[in-house]
N, C-alpha and C. Protein backbone atom coordinates (compact mmCIF):
# COMPACT_ATOMS: atom_id res chain seq x y z
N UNK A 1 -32.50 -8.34 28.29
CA UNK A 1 -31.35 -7.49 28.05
C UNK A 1 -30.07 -8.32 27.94
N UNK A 2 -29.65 -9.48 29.11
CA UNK A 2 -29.01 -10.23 29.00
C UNK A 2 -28.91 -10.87 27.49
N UNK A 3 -30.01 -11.50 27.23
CA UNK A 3 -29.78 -12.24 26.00
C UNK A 3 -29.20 -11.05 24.66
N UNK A 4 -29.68 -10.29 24.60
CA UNK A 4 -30.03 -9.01 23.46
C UNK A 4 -27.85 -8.76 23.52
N UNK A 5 -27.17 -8.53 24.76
CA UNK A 5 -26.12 -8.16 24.30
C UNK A 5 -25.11 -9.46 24.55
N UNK A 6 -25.64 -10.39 24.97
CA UNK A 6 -25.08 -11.83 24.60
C UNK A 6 -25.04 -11.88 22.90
N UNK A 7 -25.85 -12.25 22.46
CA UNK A 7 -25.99 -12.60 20.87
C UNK A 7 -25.59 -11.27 20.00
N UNK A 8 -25.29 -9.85 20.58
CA UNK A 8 -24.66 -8.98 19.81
C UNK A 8 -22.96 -9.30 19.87
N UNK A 9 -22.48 -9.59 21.41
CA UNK A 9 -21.52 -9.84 21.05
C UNK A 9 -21.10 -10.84 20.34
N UNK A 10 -21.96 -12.34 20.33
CA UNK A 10 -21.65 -13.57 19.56
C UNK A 10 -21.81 -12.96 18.54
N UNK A 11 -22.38 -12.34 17.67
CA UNK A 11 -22.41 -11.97 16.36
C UNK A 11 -21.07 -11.31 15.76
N UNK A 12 -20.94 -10.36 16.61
CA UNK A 12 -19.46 -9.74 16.82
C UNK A 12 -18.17 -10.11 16.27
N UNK A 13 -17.88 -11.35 17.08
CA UNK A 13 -17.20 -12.00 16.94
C UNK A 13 -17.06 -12.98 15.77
N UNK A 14 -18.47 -13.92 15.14
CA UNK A 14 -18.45 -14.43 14.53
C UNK A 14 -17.90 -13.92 13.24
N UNK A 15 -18.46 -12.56 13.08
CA UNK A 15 -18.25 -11.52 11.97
C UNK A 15 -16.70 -11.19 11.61
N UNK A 16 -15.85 -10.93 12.64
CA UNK A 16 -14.86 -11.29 12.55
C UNK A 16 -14.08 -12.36 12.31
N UNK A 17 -14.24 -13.73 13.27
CA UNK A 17 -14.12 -14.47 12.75
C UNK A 17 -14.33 -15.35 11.42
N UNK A 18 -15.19 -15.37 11.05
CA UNK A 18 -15.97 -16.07 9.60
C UNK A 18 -15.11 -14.68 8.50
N UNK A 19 -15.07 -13.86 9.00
CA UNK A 19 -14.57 -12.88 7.77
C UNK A 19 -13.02 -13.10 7.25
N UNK A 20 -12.23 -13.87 8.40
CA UNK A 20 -10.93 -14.15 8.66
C UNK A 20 -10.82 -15.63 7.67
N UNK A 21 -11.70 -16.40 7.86
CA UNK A 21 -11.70 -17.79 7.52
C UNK A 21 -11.93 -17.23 5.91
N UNK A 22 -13.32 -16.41 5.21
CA UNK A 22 -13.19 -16.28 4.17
C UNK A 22 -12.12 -15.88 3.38
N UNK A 23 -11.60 -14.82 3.97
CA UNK A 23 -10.48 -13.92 3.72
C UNK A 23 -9.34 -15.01 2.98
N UNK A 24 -9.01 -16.23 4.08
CA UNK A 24 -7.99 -17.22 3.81
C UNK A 24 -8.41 -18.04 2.57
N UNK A 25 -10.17 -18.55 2.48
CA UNK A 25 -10.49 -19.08 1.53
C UNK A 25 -10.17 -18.76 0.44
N UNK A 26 -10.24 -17.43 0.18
CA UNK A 26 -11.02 -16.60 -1.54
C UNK A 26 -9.42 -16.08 -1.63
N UNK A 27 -8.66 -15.44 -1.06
CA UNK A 27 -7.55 -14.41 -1.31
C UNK A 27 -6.78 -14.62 -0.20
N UNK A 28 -5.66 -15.83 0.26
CA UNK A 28 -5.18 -16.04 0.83
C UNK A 28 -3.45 -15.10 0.73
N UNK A 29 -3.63 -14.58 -0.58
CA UNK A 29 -2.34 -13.83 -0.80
C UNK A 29 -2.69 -12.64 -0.12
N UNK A 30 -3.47 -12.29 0.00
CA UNK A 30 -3.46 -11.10 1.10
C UNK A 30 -2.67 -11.11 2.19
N UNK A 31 -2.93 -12.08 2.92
CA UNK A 31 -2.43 -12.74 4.22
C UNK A 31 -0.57 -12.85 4.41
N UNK A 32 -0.37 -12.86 2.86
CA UNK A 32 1.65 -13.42 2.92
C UNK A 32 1.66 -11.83 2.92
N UNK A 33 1.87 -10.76 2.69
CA UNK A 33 2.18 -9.27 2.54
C UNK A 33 2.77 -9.29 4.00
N UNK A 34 3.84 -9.06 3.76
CA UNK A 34 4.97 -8.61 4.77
C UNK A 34 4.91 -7.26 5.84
N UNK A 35 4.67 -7.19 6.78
CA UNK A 35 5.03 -6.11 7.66
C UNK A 35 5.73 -5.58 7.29
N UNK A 36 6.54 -4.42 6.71
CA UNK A 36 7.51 -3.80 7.09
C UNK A 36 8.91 -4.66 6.83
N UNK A 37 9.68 -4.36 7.36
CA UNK A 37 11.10 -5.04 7.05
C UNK A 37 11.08 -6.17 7.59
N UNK A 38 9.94 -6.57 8.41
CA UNK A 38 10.07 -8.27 9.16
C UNK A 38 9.96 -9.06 8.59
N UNK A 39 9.70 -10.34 9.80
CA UNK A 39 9.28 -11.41 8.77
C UNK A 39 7.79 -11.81 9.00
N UNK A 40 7.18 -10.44 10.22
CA UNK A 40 5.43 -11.00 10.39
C UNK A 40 4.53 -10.10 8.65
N UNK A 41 3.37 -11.20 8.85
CA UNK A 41 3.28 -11.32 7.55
C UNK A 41 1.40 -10.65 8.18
N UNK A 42 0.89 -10.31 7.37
CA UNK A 42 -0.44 -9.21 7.89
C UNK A 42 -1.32 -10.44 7.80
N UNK A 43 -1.49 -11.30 7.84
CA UNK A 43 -2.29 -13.16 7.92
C UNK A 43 -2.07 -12.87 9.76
N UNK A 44 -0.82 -12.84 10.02
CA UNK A 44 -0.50 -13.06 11.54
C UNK A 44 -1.05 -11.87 12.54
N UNK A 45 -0.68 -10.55 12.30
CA UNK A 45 -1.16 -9.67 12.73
C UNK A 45 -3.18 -9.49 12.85
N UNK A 46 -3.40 -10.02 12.07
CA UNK A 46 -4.85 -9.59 11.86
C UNK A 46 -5.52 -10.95 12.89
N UNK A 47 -4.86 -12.26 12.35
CA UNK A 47 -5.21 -13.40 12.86
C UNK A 47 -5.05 -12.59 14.73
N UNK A 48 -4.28 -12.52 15.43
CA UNK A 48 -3.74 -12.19 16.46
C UNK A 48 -4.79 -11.06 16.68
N UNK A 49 -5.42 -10.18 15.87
CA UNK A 49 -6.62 -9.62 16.58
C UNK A 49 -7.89 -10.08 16.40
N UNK A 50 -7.82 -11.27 15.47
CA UNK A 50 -9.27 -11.77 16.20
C UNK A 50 -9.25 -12.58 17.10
N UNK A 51 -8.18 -13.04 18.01
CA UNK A 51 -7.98 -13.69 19.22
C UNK A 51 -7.89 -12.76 20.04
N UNK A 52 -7.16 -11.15 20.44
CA UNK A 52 -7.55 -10.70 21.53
C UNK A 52 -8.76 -9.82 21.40
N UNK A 53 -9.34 -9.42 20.18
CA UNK A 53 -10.85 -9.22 20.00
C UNK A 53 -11.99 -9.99 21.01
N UNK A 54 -11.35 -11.18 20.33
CA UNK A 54 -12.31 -12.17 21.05
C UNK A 54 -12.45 -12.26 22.70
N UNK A 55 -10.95 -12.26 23.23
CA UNK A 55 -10.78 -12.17 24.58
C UNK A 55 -11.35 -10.58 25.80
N UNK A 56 -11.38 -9.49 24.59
CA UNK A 56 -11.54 -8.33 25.27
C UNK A 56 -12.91 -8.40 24.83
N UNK A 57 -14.09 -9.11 23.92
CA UNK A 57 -15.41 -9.37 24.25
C UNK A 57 -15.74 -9.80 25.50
N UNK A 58 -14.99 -10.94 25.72
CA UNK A 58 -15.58 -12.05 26.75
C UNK A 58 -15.20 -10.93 28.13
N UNK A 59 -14.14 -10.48 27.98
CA UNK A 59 -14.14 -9.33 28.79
C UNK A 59 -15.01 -8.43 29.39
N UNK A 60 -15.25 -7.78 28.20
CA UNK A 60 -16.57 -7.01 28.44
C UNK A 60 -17.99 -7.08 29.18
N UNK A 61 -18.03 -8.39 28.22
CA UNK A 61 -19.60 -8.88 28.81
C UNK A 61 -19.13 -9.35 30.32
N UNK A 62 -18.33 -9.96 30.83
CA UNK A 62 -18.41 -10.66 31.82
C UNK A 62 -18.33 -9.45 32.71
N UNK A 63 -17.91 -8.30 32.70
CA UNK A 63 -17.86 -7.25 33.11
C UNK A 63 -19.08 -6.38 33.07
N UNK A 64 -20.12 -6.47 32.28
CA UNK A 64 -21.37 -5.91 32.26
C UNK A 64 -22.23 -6.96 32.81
N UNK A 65 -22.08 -8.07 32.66
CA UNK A 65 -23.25 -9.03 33.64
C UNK A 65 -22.87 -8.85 34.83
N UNK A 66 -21.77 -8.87 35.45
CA UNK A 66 -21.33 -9.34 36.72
C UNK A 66 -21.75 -7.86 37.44
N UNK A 67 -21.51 -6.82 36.94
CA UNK A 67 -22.04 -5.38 37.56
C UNK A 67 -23.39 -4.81 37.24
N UNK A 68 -24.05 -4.95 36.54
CA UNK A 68 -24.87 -4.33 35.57
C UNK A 68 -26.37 -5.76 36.08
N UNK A 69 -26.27 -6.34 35.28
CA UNK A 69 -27.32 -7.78 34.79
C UNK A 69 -27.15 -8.41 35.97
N UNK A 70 -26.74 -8.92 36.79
CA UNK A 70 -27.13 -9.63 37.77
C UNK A 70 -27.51 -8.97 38.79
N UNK A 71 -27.21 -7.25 38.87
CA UNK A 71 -27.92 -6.33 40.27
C UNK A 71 -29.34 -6.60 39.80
N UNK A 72 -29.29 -6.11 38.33
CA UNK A 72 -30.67 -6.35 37.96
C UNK A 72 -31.61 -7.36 38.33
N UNK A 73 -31.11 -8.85 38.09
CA UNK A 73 -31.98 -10.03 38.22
C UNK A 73 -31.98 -10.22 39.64
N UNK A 74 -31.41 -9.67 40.66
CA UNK A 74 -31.26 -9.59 42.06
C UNK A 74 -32.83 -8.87 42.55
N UNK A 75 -32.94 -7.56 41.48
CA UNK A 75 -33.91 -6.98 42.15
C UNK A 75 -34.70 -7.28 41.74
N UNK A 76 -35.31 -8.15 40.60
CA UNK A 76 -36.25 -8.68 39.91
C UNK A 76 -36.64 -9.73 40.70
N UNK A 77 -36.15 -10.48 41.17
CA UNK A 77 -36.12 -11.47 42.08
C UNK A 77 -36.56 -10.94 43.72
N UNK A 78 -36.51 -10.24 44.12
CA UNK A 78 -37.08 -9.96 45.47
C UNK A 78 -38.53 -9.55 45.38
C-alpha cells in the first residue's frame, strides 16, 4: 500500500512538473501573458504552483504514513 501511493504521488508530481518544463520548451510565450494590471506574468504564477503542489504532496503522504502506514506495519509486525 505504502509503495502503491508513494509512486502515485511521484507520478503526480512529475506530471506536473515535466508538463511545466514542456510547456517552457514548445510555447514559452504562454508563460510572458501578464496577470492583470501587474507585472506577474502566468510562467510565475503556475511555476509557484508546482512548488507548493509539490510541498502539499510531501505533505500529505507524510501525513498518511505517519498515521495510517506505519500503525499498519506496527501490527503486521507483532
Amino acid at each position: 500500500m505504502n509503495k502503491i501511493i508513494a509512486f502515485s504521488f511521484s507520478l503526480l508530481v512529475l506530471f506536473f512538473y515535466f508538463s511545466f518544463i514542456l510547456i517552457i520548451g514548445f510555447k514559452p510565450e504562454l508563460f510572458g501573458i501578464l496577470v492583470g494590471d501587474s507585472y506577474i506574468t502566468v510562467g510565475i504564477v503556475i511555476g509557484l504552483f508546482v512548488i507548493v503542489f509539490s510541498i502539499f504532496i510531501t505533505f500529505v503522504y507524510t501525513f498518511i504514513s505517519n498515521n495510517y502506514l506505519d500503525k499498519i506495519k506496527d501490527q503486521l509486525n507483532k
